[in-house]
N, C-alpha and C. Protein backbone atom coordinates (compact mmCIF):
# COMPACT_ATOMS: atom_id res chain seq x y z
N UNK A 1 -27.50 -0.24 -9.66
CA UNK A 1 -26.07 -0.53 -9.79
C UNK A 1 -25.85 -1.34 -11.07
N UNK A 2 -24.79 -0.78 -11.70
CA UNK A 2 -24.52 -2.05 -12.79
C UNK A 2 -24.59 -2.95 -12.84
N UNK A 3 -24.31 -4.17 -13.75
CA UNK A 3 -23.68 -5.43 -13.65
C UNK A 3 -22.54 -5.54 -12.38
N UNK A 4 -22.74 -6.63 -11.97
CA UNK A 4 -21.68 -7.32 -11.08
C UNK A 4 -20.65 -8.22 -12.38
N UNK A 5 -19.82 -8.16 -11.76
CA UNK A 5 -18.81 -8.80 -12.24
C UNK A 5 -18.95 -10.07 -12.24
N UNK A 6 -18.36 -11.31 -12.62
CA UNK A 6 -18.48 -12.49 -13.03
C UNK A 6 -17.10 -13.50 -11.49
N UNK A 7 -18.12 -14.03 -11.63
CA UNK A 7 -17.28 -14.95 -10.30
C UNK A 7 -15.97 -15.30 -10.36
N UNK A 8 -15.46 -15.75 -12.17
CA UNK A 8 -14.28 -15.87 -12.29
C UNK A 8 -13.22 -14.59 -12.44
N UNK A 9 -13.75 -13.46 -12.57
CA UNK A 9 -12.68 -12.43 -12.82
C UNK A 9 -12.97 -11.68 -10.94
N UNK A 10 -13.56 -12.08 -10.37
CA UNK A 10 -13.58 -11.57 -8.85
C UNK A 10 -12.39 -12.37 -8.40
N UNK A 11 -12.68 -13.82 -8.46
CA UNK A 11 -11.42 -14.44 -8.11
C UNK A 11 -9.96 -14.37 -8.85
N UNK A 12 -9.91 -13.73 -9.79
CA UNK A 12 -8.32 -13.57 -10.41
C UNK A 12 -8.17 -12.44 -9.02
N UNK A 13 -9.35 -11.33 -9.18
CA UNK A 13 -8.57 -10.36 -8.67
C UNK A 13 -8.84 -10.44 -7.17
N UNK A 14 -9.34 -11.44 -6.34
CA UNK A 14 -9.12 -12.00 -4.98
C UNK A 14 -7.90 -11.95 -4.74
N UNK A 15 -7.22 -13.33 -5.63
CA UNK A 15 -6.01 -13.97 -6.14
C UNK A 15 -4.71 -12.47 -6.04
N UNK A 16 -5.41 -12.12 -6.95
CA UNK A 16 -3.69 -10.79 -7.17
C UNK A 16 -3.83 -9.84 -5.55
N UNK A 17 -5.16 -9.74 -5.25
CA UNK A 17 -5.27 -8.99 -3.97
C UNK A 17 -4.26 -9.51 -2.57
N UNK A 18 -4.39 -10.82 -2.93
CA UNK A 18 -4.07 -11.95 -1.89
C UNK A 18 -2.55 -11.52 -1.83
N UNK A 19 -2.06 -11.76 -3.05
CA UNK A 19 -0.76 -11.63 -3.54
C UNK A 19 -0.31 -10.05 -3.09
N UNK A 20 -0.28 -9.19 -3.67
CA UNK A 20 -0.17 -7.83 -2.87
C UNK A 20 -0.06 -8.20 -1.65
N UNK A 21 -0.85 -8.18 -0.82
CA UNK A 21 -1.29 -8.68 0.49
C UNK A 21 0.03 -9.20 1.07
N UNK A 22 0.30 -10.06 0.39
CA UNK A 22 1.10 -11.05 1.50
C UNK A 22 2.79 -10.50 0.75
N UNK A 23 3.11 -9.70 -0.71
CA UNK A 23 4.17 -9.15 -1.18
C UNK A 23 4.61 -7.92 0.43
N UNK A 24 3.04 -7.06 0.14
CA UNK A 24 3.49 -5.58 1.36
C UNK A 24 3.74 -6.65 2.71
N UNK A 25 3.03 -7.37 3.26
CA UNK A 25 3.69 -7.85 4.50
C UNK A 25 5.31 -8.60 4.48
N UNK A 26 5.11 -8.64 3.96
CA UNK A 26 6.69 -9.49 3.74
C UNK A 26 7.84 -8.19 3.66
N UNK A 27 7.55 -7.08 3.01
CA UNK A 27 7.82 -5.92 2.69
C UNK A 27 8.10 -5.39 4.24
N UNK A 28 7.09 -5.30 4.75
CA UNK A 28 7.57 -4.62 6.24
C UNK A 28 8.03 -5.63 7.40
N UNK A 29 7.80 -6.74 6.89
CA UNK A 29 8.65 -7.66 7.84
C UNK A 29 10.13 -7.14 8.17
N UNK A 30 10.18 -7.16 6.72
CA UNK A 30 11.55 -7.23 6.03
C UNK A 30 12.25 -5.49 6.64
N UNK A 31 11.74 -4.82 6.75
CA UNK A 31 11.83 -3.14 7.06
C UNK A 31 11.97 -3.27 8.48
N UNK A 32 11.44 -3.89 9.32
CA UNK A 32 11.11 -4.24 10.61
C UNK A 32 12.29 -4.83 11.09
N UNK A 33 12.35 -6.70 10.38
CA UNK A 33 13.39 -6.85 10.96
C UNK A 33 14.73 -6.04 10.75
N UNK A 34 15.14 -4.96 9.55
CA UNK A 34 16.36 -4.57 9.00
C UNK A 34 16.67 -3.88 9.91
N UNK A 35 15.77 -2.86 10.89
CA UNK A 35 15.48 -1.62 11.93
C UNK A 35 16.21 -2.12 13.12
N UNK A 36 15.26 -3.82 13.30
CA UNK A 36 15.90 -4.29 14.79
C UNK A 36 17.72 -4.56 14.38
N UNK A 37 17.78 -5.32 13.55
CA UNK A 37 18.87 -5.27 13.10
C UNK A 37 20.32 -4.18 13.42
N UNK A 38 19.54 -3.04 12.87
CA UNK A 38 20.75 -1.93 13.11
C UNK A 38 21.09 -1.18 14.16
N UNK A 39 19.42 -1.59 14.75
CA UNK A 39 20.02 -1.02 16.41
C UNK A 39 21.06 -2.28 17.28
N UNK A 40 20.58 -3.33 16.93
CA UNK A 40 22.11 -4.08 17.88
C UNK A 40 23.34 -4.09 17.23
N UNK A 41 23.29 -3.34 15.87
CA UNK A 41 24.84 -2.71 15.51
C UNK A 41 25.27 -1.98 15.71
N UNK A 42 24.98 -1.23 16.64
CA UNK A 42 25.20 0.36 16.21
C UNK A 42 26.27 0.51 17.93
N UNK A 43 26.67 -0.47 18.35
CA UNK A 43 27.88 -0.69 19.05
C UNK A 43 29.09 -0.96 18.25
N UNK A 44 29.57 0.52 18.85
CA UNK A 44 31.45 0.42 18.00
C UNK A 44 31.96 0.13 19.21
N UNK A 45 32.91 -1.31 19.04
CA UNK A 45 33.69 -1.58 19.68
C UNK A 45 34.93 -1.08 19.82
N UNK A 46 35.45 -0.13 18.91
CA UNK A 46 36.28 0.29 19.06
C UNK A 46 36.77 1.64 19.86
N UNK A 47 35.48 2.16 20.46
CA UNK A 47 35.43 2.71 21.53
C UNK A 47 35.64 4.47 21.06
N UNK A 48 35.15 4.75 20.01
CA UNK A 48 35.67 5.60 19.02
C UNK A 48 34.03 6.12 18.39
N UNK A 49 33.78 7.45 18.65
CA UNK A 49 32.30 7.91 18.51
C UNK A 49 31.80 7.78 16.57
N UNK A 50 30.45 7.09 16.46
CA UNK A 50 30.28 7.26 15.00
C UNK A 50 30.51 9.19 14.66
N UNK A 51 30.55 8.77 13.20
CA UNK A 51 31.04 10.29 12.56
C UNK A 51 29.20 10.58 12.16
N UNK A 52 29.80 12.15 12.66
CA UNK A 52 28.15 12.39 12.48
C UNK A 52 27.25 12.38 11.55
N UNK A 53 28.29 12.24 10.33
CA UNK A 53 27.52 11.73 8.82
C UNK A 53 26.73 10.36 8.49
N UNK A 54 27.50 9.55 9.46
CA UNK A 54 27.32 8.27 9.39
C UNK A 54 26.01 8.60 10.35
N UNK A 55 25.88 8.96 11.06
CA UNK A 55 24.72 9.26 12.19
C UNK A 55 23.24 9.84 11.53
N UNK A 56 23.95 10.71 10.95
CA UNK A 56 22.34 10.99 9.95
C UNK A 56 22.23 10.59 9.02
N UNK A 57 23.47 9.60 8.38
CA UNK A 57 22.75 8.91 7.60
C UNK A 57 21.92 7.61 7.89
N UNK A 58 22.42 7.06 9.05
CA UNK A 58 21.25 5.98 9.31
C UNK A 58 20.40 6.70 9.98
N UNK A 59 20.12 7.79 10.35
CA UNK A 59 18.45 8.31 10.98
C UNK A 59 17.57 8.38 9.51
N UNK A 60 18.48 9.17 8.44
CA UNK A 60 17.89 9.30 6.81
C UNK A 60 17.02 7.88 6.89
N UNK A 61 18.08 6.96 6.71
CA UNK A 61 17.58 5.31 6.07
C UNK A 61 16.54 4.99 7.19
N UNK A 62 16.85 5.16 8.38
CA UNK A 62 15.58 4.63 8.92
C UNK A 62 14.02 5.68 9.27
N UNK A 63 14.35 7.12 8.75
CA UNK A 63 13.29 7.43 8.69
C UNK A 63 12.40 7.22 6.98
N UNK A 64 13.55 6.69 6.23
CA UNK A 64 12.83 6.12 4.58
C UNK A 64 11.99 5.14 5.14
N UNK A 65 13.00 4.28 5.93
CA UNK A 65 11.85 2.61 6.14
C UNK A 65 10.44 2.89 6.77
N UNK A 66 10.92 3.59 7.76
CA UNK A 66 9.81 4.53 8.64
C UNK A 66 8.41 4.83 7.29
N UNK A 67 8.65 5.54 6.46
CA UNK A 67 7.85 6.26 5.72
C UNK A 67 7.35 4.79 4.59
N UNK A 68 8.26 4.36 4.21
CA UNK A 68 7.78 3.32 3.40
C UNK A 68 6.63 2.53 3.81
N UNK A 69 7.28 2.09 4.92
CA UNK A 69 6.62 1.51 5.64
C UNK A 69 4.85 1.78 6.36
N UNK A 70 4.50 3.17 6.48
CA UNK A 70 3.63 3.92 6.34
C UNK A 70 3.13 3.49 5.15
N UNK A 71 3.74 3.73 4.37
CA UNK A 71 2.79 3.79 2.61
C UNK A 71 2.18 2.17 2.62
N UNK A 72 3.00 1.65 2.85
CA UNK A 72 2.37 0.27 3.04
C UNK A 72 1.48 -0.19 3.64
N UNK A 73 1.48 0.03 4.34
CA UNK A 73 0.39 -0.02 5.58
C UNK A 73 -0.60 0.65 5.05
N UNK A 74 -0.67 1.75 4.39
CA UNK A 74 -1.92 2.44 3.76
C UNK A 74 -2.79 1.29 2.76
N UNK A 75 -1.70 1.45 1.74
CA UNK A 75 -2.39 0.25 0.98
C UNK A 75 -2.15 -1.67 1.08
N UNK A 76 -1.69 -1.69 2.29
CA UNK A 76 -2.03 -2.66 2.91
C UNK A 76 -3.87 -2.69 3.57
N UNK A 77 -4.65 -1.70 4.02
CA UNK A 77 -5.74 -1.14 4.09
C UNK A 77 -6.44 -0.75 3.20
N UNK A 78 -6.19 -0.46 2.16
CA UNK A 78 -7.18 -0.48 0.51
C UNK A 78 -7.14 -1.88 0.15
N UNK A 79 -6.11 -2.63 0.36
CA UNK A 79 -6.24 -3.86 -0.04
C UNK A 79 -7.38 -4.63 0.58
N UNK A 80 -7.33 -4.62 1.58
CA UNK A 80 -8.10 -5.81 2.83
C UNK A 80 -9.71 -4.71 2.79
N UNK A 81 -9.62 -3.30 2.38
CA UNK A 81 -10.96 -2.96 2.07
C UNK A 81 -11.65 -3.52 0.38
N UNK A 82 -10.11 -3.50 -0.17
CA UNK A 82 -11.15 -4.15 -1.26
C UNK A 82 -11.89 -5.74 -1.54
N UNK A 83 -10.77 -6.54 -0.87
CA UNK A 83 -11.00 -8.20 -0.55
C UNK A 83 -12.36 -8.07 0.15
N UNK A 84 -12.87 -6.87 1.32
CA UNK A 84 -13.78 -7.12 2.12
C UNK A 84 -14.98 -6.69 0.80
N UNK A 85 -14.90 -5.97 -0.06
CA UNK A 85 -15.86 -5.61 -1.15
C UNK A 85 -16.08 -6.66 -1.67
N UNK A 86 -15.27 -7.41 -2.41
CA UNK A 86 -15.52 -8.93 -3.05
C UNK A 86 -16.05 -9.56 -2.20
N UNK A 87 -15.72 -9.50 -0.74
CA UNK A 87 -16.59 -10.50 -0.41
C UNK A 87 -18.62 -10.21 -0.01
N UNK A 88 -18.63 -9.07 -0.22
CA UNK A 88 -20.13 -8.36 -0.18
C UNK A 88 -20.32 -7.70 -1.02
N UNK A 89 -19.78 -8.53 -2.40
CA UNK A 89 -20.08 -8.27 -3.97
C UNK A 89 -20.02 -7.28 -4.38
N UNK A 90 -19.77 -5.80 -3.54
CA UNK A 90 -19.44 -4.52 -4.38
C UNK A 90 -18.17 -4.07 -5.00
N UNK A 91 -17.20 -4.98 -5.21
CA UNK A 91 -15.79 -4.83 -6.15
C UNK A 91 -16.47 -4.29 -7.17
N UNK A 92 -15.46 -3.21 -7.53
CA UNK A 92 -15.67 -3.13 -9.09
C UNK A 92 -16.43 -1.53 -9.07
N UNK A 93 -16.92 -1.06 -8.08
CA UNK A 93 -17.81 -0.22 -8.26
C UNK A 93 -17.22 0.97 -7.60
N UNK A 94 -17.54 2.59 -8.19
CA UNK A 94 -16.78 3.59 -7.31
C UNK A 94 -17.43 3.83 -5.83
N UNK A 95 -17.10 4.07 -4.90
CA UNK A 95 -17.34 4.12 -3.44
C UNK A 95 -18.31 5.61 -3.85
N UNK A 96 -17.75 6.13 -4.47
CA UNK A 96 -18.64 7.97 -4.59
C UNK A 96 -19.70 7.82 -5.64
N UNK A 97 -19.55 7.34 -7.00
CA UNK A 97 -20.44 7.58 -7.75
C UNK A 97 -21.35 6.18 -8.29
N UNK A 98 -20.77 4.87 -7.91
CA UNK A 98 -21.52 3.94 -7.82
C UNK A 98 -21.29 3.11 -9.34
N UNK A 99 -20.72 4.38 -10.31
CA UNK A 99 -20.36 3.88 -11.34
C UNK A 99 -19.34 2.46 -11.84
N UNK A 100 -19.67 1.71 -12.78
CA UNK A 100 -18.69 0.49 -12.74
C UNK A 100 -16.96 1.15 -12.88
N UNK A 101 -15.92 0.63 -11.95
CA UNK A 101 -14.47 1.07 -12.71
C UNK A 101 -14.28 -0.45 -13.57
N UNK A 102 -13.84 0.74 -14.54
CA UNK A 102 -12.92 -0.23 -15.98
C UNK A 102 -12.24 -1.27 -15.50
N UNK A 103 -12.00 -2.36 -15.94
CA UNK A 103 -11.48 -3.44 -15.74
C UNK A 103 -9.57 -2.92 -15.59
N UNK A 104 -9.44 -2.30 -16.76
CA UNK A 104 -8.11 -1.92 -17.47
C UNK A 104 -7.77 -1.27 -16.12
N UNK A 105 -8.05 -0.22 -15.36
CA UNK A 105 -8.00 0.36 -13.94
C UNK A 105 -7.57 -0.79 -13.27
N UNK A 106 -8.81 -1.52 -12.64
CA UNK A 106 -8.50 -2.67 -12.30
C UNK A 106 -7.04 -3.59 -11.88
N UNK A 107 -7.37 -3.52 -13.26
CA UNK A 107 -5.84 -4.70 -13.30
C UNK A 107 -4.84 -3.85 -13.14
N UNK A 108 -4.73 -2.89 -13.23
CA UNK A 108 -3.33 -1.50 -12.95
C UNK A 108 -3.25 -1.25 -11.53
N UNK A 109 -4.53 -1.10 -10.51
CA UNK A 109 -4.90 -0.81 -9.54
C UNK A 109 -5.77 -1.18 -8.84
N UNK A 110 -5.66 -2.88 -8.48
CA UNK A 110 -6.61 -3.82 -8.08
C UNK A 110 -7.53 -3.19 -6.65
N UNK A 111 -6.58 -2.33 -6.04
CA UNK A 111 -8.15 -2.14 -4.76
C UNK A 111 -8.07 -0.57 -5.19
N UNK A 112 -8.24 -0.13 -6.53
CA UNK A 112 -8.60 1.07 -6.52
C UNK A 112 -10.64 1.06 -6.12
N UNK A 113 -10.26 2.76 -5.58
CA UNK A 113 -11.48 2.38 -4.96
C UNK A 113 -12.85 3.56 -5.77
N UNK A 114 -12.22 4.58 -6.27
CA UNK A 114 -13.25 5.24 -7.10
C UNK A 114 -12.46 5.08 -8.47
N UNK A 115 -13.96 5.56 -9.55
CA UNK A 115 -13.50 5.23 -10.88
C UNK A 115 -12.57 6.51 -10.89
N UNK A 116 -11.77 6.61 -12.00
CA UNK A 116 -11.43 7.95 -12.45
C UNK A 116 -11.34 9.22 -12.83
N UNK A 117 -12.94 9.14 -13.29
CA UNK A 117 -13.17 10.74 -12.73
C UNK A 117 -13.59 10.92 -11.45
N UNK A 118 -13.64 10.48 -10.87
CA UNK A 118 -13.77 10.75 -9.62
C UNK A 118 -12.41 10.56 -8.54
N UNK A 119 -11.74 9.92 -9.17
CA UNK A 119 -10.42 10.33 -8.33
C UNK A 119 -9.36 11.13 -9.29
N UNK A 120 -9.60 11.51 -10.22
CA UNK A 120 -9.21 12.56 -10.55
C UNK A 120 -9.58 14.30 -9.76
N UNK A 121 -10.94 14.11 -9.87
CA UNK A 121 -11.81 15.14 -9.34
C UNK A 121 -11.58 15.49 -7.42
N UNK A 122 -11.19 14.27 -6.79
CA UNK A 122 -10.48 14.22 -5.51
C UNK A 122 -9.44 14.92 -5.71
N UNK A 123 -8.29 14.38 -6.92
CA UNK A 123 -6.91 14.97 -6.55
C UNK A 123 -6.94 15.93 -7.03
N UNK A 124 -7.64 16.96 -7.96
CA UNK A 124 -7.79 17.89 -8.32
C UNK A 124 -7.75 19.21 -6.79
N UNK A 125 -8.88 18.26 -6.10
CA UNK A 125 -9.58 18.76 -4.69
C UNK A 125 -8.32 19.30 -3.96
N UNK A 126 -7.74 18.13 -3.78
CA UNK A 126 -6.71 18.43 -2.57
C UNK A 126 -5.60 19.46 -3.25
N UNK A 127 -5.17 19.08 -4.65
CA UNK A 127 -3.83 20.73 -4.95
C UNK A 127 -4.46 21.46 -4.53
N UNK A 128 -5.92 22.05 -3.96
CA UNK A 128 -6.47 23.41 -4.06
C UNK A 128 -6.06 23.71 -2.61
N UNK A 129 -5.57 23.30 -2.50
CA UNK A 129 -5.73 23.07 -0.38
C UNK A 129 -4.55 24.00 -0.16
């Protein structure tokens, strides 16, 4: 395996991991509480049925949060897999080819998890599908 990385640039990118981390949770807090939110609105007092536009449009918005919220959660899980790499010193390295990823990656895509040709060569994989 290559070089390991240096103790102080593991911890910047602990640090920004951390940060992500606690940005996406706050993120679906925030999606979560907006959800509970609109269901105890969604009483018209005026006794008068919503218009059905209005009806799919909040199913639209809450199946966005729905989905966002998904995405988050994904890389809410690359994240906490990559923090778990730093902490058993393999940050930095592709999961497939073992090769070091670029720093410049890195800092663009802190829990990326293979280098670039190799996740190129993945997404290549899957259009074929």
């Amino acid at each position: 395996m290559p070089d390991k990385m240096d103790a102080k640039k593991l911890d910047f990118f602990k640090k920004l991991l951390l940060k992500i981390k606690s940005q996406i949770l706050g993120d679906i807090r925030s999606m979560s509480d907006e959800n509970a939110g609109d269901q105890s609105d969604k009483g018209d007092l005026s006794g008068h049925a919503m218009h059905m536009a209005d009806v799919a449009t909040d199913m639209y918005d809450r199946e966005f949060n729905l989905s966002l919220a998904s995405s988050d959660r994904e890389i809410l899980q690359r994240v906490d897999a990559a923090i778990a790499r730093i902490d058993k010193g393999t940050y930095g390295f592709c999961l497939k080819s073992g090769k070091k990823i670029p720093e410049p990656r890195l800092r663009a895509i802190p829990y990326a998890e293979y280098c670039l040709e190799v996740q190129e060569e993945m997404d290549r994989g899957k259009g074929n599908r």
